[in-house]
N, C-alpha and C. Protein backbone atom coordinates (compact mmCIF):
# COMPACT_ATOMS: atom_id res chain seq x y z
N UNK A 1 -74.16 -121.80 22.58
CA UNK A 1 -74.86 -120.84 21.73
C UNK A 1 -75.82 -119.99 22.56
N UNK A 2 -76.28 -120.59 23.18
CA UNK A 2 -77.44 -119.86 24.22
C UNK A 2 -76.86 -119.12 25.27
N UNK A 3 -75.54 -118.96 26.05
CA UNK A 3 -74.56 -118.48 26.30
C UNK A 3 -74.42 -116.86 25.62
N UNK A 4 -74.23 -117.02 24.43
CA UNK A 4 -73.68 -116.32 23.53
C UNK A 4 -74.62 -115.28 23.28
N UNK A 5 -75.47 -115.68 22.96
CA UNK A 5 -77.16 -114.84 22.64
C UNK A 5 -77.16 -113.97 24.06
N UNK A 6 -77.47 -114.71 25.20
CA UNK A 6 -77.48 -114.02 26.76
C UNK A 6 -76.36 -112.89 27.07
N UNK A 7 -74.96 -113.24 26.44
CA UNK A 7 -74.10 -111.93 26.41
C UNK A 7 -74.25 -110.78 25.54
N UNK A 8 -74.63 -111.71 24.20
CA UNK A 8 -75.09 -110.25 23.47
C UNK A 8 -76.28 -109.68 23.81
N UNK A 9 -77.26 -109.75 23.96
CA UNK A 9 -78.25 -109.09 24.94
C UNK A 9 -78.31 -108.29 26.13
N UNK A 10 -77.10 -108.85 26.59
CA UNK A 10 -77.16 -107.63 28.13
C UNK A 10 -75.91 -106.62 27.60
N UNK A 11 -75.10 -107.18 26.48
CA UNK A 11 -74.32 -106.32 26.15
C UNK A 11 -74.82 -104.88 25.57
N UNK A 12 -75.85 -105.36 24.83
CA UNK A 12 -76.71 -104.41 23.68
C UNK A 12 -77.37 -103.03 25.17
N UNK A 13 -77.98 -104.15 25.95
CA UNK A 13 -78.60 -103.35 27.07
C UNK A 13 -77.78 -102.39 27.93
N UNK A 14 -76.36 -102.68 28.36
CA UNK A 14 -75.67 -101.74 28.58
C UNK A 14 -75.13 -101.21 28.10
N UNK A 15 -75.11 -101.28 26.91
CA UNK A 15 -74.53 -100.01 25.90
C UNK A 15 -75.57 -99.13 25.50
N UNK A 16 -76.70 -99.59 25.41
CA UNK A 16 -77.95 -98.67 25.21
C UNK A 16 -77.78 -97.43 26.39
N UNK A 17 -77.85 -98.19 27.59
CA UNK A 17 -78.29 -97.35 28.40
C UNK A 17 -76.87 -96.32 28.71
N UNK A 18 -75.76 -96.62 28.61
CA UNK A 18 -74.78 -95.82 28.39
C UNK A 18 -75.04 -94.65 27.12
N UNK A 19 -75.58 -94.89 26.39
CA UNK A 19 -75.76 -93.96 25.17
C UNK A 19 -76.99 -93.27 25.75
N UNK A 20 -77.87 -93.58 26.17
CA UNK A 20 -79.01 -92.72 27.00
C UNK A 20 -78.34 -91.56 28.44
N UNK A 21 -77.38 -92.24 29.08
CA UNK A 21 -77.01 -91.30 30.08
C UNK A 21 -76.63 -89.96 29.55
N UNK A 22 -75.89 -89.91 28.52
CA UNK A 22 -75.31 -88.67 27.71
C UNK A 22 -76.87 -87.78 27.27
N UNK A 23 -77.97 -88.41 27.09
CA UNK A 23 -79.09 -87.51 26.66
C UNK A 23 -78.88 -86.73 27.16
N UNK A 24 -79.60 -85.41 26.77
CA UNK A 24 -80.13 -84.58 27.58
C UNK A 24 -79.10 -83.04 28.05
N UNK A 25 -77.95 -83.37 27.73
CA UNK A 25 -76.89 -82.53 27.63
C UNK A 25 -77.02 -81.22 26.92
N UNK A 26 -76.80 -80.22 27.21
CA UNK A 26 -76.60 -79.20 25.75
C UNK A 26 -75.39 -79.48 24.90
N UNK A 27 -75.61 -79.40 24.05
CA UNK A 27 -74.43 -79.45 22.94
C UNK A 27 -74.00 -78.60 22.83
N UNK A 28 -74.05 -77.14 23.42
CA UNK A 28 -72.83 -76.25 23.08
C UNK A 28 -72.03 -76.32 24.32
N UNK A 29 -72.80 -76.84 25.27
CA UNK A 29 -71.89 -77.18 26.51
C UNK A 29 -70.79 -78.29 26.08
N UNK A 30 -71.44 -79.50 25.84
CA UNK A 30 -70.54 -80.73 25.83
C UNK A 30 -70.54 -81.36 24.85
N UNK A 31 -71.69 -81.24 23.92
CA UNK A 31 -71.82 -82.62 23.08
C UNK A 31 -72.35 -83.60 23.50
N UNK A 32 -72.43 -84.03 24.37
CA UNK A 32 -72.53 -85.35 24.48
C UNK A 32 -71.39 -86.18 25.26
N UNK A 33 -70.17 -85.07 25.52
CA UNK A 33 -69.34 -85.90 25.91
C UNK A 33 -68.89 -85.51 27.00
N UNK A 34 -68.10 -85.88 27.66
CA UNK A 34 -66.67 -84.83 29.04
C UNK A 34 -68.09 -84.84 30.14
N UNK A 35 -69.46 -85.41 30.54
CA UNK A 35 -70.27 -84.72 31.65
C UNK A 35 -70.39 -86.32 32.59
N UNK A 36 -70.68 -86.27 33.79
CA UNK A 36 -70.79 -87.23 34.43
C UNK A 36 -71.32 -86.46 36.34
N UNK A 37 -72.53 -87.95 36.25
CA UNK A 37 -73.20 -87.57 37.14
C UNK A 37 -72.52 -87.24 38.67
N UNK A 38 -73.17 -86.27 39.95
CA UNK A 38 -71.99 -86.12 41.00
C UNK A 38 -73.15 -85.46 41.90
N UNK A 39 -72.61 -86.33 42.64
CA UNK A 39 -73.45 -85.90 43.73
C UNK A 39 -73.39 -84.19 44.39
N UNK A 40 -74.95 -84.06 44.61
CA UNK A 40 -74.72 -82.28 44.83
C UNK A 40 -74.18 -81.87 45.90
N UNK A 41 -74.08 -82.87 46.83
CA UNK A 41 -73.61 -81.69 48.03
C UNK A 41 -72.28 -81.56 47.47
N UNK A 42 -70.97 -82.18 46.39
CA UNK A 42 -69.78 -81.83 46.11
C UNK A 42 -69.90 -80.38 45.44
N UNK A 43 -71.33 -79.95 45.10
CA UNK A 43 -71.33 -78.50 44.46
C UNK A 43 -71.51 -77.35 45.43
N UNK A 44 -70.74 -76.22 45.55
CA UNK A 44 -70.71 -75.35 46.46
C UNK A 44 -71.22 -73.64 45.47
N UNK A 45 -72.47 -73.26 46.13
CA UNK A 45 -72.39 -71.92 45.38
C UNK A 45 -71.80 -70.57 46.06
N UNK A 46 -71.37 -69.94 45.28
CA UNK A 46 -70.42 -68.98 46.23
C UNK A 46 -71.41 -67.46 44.98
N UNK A 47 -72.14 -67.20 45.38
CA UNK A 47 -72.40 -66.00 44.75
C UNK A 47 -73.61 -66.69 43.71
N UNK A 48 -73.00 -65.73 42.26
CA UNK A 48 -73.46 -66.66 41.15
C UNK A 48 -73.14 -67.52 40.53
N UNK A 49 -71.94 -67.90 41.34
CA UNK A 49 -70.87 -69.06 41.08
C UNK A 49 -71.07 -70.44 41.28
N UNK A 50 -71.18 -71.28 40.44
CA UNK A 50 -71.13 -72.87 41.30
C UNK A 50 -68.87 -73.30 41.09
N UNK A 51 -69.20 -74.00 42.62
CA UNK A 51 -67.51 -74.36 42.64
C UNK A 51 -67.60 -76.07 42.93
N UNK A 52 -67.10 -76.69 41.92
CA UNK A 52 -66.97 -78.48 42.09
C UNK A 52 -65.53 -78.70 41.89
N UNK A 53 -64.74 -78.79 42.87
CA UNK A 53 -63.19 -79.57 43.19
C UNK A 53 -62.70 -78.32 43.19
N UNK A 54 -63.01 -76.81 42.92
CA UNK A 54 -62.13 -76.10 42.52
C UNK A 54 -62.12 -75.60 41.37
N UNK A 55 -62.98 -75.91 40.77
CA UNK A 55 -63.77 -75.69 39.32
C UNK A 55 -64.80 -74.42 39.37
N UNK A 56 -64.55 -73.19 38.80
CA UNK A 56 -65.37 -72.03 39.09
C UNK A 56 -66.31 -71.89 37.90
N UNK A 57 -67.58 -72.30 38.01
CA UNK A 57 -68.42 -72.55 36.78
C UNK A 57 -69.71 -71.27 37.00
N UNK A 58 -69.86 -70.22 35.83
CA UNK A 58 -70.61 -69.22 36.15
C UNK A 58 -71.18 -68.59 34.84
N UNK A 59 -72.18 -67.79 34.78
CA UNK A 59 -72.89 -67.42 33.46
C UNK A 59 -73.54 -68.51 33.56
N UNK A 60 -73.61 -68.64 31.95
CA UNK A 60 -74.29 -69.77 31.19
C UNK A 60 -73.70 -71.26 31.03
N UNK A 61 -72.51 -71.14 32.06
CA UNK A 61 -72.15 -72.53 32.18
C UNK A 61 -72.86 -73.54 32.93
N UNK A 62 -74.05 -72.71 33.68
CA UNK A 62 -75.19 -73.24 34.72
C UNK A 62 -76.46 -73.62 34.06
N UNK A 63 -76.65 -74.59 33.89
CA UNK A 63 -77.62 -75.46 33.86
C UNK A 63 -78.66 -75.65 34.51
N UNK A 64 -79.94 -76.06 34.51
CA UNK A 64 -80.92 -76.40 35.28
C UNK A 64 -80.71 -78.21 34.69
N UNK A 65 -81.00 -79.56 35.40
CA UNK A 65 -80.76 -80.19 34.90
C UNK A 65 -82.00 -81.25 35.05
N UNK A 66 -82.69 -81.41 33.98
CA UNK A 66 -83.52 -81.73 33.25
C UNK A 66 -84.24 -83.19 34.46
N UNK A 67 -82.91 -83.90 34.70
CA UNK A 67 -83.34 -84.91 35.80
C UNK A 67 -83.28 -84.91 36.63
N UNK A 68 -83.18 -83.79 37.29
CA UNK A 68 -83.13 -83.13 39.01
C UNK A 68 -81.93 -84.02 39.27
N UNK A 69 -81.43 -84.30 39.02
CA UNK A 69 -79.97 -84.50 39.75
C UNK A 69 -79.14 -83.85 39.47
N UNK A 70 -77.29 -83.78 39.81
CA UNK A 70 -76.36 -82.98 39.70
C UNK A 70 -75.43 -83.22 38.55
N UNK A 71 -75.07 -82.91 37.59
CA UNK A 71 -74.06 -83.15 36.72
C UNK A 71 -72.85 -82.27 36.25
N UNK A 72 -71.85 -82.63 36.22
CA UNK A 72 -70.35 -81.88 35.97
C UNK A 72 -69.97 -82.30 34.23
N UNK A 73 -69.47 -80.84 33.37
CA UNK A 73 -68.79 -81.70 32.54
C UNK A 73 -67.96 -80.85 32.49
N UNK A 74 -66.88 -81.42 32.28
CA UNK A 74 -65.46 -81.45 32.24
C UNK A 74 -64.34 -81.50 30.86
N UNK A 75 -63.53 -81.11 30.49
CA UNK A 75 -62.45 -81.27 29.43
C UNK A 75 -61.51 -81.36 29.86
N UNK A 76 -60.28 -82.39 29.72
CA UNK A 76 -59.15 -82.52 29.70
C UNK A 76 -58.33 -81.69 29.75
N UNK A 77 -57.69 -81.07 30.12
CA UNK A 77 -56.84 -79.30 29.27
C UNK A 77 -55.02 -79.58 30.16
N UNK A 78 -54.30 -78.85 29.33
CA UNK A 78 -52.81 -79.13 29.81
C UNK A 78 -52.83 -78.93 31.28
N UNK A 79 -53.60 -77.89 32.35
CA UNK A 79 -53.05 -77.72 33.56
C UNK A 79 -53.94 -78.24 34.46
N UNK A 80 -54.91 -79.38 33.68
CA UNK A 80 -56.02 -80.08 34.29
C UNK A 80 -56.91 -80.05 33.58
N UNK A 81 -58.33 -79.82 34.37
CA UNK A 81 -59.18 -79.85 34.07
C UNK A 81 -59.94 -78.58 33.68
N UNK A 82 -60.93 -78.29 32.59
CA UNK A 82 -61.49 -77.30 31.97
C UNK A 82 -62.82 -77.31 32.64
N UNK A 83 -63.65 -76.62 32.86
CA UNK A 83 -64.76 -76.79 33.06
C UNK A 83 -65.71 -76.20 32.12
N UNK A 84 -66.79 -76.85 31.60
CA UNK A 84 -67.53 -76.62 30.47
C UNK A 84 -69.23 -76.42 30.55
N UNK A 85 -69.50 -76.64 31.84
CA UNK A 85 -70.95 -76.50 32.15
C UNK A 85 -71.06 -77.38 33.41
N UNK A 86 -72.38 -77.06 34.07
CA UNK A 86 -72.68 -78.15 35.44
C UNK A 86 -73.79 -77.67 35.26
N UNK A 87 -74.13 -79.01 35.57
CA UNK A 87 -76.35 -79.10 35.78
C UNK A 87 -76.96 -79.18 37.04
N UNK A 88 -77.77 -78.13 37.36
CA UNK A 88 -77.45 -78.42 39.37
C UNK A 88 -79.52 -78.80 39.23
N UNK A 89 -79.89 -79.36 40.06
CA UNK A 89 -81.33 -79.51 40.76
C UNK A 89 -81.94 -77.84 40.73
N UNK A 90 -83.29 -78.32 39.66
CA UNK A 90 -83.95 -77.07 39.79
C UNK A 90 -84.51 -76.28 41.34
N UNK A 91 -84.37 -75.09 40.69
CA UNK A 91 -84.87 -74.50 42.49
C UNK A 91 -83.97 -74.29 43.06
N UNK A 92 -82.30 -74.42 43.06
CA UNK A 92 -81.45 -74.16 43.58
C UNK A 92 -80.60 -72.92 43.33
């Protein structure tokens, strides 16, 4: 029983904090969903452009991102991947 209690507890705790990583997102960007953290040097700016894998993200798809770190979000789409916003380190 005491077993049992100890799994549900760290279970609760990593699901919390999984539901916290998604904070902070814009919702007309993502929702909440398709974004995941990435390290910045994989972001390249070419102009007013940010480029991640090949991904040409520009306008208002640029982000300032709230926790100074780097974030990509992404959609599924038939010929890959969509790109839907990226959150780069303020000041950059």
């Amino acid at each position: 029983m005491r077993l049992l209690k100890y799994i549900l507890v760290v279970s609760l705790i990593l699901f919390s904090s999984l539901a916290f990583a998604h904070m902070g997102y814009d919702p007309t960007c993502c929702s909440d969903q398709h974004c995941h953290p990435v390290a910045c040097e994989e972001l390249i700016e070419q102009g007013k452009n940010v480029i991640y894998h090949g991904l040409t993200f520009s306008g208002d798809m640029i982000k300032s991102a709230k926790d100074n770190l780097c974030h990509v979000c992404t959609m599924p789409y038939w010929s890959g991947e969509r790109p839907l916003c990226v959150y780069v380190q303020q000041g950059t």
